[in-house]
N, C-alpha and C. Protein backbone atom coordinates (compact mmCIF):
# COMPACT_ATOMS: atom_id res chain seq x y z
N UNK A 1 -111.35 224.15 89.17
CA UNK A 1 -110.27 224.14 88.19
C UNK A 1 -110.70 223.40 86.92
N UNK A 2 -110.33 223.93 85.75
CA UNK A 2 -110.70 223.22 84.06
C UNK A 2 -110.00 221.64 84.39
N UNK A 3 -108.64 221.62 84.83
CA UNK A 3 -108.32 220.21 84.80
C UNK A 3 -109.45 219.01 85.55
N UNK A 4 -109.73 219.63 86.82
CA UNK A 4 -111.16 218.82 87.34
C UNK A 4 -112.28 218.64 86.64
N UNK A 5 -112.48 219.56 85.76
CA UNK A 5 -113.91 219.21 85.10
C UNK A 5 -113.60 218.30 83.77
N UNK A 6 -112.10 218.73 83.29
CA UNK A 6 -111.93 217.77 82.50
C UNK A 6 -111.58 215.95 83.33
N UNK A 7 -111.19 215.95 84.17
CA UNK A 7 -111.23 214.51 84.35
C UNK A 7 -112.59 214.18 84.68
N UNK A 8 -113.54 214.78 85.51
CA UNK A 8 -115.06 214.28 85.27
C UNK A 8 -115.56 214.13 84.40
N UNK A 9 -115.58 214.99 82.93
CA UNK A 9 -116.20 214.52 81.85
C UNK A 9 -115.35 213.15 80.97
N UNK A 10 -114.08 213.37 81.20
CA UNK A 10 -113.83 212.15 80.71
C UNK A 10 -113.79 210.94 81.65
N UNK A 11 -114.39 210.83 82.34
CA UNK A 11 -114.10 209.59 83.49
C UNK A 11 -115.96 209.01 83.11
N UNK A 12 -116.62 210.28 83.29
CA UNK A 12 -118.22 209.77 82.73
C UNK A 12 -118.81 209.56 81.45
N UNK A 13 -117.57 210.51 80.69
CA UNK A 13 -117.81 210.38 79.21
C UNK A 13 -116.65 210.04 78.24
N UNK A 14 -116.28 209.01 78.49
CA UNK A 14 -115.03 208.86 77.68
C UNK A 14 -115.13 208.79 76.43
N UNK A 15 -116.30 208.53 75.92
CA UNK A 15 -116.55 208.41 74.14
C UNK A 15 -116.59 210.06 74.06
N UNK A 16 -116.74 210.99 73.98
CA UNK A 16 -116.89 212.45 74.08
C UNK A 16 -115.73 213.06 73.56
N UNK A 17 -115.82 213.77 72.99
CA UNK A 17 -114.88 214.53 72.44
C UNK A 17 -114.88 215.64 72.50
N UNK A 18 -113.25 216.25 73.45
CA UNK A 18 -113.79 217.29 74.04
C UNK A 18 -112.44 218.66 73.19
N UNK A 19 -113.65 219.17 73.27
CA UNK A 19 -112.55 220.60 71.85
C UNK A 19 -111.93 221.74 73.31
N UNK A 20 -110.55 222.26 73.04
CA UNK A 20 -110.75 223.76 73.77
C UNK A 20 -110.21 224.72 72.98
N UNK A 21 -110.77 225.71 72.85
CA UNK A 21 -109.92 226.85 72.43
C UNK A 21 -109.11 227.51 73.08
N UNK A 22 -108.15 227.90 72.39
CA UNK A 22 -107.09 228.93 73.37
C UNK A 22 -106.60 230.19 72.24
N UNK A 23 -106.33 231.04 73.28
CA UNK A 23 -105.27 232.11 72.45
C UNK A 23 -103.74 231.93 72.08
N UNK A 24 -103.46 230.80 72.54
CA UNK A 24 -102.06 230.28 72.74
C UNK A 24 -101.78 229.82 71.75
N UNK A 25 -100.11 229.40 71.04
CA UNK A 25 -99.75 228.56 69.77
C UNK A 25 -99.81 227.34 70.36
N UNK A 26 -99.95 226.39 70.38
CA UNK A 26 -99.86 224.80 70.77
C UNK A 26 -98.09 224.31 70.90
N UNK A 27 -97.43 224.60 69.46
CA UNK A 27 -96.24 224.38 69.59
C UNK A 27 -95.33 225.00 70.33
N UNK A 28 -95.54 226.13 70.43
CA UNK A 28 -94.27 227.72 71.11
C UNK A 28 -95.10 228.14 72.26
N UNK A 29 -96.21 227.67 72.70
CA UNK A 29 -96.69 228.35 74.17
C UNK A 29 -97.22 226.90 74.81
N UNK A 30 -97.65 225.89 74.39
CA UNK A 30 -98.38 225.02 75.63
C UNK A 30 -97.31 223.88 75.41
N UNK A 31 -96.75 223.77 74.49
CA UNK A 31 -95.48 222.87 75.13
C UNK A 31 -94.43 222.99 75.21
N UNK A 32 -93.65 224.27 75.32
CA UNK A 32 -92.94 225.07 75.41
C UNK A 32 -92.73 225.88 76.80
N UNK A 33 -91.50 225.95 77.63
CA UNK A 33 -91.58 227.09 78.53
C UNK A 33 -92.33 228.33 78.24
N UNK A 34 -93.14 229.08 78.94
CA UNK A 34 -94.22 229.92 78.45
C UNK A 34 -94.76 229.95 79.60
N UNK A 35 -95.30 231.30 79.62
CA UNK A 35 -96.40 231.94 80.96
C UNK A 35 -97.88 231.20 80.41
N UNK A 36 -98.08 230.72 79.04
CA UNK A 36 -99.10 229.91 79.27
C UNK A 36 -99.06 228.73 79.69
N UNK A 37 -98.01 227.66 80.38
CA UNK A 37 -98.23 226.92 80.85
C UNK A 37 -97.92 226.62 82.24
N UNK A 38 -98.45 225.64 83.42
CA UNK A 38 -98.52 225.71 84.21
C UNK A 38 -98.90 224.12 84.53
N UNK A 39 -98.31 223.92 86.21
CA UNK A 39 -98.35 222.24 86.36
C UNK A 39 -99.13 221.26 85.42
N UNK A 40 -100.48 222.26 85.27
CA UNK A 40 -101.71 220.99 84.55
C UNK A 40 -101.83 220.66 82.82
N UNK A 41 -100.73 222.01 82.53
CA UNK A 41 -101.05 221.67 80.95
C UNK A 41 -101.31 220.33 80.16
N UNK A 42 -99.92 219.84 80.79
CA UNK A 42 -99.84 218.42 80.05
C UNK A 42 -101.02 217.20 80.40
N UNK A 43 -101.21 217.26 81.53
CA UNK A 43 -102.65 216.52 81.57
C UNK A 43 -103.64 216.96 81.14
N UNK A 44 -103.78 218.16 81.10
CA UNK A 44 -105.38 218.81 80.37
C UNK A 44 -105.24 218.58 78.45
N UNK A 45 -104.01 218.98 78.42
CA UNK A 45 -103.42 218.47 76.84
C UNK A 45 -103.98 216.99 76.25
N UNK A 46 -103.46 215.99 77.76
CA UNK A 46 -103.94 214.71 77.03
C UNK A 46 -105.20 214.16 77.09
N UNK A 47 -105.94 215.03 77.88
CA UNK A 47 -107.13 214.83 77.83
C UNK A 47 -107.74 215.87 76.69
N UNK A 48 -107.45 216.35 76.17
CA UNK A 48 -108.24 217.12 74.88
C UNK A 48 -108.00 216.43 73.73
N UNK A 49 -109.21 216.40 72.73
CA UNK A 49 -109.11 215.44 71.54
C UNK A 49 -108.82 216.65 70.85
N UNK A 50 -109.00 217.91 71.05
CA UNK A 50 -109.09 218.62 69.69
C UNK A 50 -109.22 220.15 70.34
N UNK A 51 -107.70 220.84 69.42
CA UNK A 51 -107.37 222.08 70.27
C UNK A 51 -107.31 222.88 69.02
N UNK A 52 -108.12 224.33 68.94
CA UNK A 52 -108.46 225.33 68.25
C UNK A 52 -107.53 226.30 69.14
N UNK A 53 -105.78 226.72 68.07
CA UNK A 53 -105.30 227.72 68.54
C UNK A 53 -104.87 228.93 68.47
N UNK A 54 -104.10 229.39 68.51
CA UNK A 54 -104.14 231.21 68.09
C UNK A 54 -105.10 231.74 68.04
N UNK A 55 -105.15 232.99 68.25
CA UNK A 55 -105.73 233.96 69.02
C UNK A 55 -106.79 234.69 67.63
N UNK A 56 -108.28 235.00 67.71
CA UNK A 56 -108.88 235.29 67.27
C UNK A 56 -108.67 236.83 66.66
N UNK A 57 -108.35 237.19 65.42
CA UNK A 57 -107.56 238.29 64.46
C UNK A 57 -109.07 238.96 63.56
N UNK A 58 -109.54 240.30 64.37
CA UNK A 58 -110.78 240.31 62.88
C UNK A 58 -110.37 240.36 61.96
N UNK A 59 -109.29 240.89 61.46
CA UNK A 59 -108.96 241.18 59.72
C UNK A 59 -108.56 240.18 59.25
N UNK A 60 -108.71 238.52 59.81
CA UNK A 60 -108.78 237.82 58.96
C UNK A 60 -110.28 236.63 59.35
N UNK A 61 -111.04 237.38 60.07
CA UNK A 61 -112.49 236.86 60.00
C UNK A 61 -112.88 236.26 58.71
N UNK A 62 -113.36 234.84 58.95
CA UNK A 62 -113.66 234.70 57.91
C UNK A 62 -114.94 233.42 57.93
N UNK A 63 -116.08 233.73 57.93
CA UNK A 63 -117.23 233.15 58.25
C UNK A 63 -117.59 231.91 57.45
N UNK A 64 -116.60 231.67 56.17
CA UNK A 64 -116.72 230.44 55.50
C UNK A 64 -115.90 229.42 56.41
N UNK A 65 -115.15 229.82 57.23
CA UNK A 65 -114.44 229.18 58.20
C UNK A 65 -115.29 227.79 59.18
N UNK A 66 -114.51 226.58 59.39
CA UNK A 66 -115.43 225.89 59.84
C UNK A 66 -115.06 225.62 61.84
N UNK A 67 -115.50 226.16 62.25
CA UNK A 67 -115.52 225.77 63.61
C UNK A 67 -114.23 226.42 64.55
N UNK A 68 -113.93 227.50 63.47
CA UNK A 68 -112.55 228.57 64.19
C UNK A 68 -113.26 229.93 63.05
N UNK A 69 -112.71 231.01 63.80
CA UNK A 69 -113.07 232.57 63.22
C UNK A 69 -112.37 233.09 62.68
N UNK A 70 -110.96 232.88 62.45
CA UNK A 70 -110.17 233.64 61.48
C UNK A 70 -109.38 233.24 60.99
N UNK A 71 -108.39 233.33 59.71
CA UNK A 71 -107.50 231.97 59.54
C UNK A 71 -106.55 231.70 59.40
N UNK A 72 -106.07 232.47 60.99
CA UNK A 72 -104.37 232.15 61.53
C UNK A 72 -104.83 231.18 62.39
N UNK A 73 -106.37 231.01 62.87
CA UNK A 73 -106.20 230.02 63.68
C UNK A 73 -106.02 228.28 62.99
N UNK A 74 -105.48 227.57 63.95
CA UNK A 74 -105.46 225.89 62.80
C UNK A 74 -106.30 225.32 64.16
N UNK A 75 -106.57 224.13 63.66
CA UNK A 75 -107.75 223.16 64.69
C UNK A 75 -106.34 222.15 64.41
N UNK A 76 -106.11 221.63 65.46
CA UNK A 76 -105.15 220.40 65.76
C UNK A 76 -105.70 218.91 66.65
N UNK A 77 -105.18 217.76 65.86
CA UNK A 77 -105.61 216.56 66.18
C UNK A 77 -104.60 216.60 67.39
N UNK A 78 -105.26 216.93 69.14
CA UNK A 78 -104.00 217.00 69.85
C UNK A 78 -103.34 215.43 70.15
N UNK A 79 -104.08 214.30 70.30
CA UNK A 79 -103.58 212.83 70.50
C UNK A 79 -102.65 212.38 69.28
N UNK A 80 -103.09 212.94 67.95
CA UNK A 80 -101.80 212.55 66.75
C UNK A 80 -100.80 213.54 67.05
N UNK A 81 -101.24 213.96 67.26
CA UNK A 81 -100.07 215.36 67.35
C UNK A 81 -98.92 215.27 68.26
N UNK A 82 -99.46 214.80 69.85
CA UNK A 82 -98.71 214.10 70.60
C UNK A 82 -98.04 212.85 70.45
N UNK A 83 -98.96 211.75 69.77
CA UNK A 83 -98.11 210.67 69.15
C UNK A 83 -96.57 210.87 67.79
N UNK A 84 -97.16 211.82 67.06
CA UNK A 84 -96.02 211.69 66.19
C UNK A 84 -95.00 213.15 66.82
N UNK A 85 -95.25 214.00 67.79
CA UNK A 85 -94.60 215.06 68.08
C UNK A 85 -94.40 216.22 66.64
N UNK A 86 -95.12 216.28 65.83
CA UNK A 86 -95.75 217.46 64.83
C UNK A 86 -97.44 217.07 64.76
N UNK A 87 -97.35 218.90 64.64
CA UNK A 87 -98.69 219.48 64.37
C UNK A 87 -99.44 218.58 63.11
N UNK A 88 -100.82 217.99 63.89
CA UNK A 88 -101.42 217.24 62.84
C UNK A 88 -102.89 218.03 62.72
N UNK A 89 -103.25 218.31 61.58
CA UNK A 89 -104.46 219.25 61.51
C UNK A 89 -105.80 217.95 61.94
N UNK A 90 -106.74 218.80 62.56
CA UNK A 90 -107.84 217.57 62.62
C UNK A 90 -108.55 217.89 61.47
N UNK A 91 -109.36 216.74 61.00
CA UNK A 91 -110.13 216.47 59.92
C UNK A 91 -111.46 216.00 60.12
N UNK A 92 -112.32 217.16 59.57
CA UNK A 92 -113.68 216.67 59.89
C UNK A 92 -114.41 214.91 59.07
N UNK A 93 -115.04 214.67 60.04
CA UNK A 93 -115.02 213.02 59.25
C UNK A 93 -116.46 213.33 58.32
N UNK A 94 -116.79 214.37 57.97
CA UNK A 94 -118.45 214.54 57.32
C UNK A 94 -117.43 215.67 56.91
N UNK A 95 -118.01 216.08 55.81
CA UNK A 95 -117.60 216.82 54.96
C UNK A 95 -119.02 218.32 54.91
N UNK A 96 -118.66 219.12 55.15
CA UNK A 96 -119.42 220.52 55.29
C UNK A 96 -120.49 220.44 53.94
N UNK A 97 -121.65 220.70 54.30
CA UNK A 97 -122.79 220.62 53.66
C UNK A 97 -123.55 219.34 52.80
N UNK A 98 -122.50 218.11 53.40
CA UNK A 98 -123.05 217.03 53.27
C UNK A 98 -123.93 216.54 54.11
């Protein structure tokens, strides 16, 4: 199960920062009643630093994109996000082509 491998990597690697992608909205499907969630969400949730969501769209592919493929998807800070209960975008701490 993903929730097991996530508590091993964070139990051996707690400095680690661990990203997941999903096809899911964060707000209206993983914390929300929804067929995407299930007993473990919320622990696999708080163990993720950083969640890439909605579902990959080619017609808005867009390869200047940094670390998501099209750009309905948003990258979310999930620990601020959970602390203040709104969507907090994550922010790369190096700035692209620096």
């Amino acid at each position: 199960m993903l929730v097991q491998l996530l508590r091993k990597v964070r139990e051996q690697y707690p400095e680690k920062n661990i990203w997941c992608y999903t096809g899911y909205l964060y707000d209206k499907e993983l914390l929300s009643e929804s067929r995407a969630r299930c007993e473990y969400t919320d622990e696999m949730l708080s163990m993720i630093d950083v969640l890439v969501d909605e579902r990959f769209v080619e017609v808005l592919k867009d390869i200047r994109l940094v670390f998501r493929g099209s750009a309905n998807q948003r990258i979310i800070d999930v620990k601020k996000s959970m602390e203040s209960g709104e969507i907090v975008p994550w922010e790369a701490k190096v700035k692209r082509g620096m």
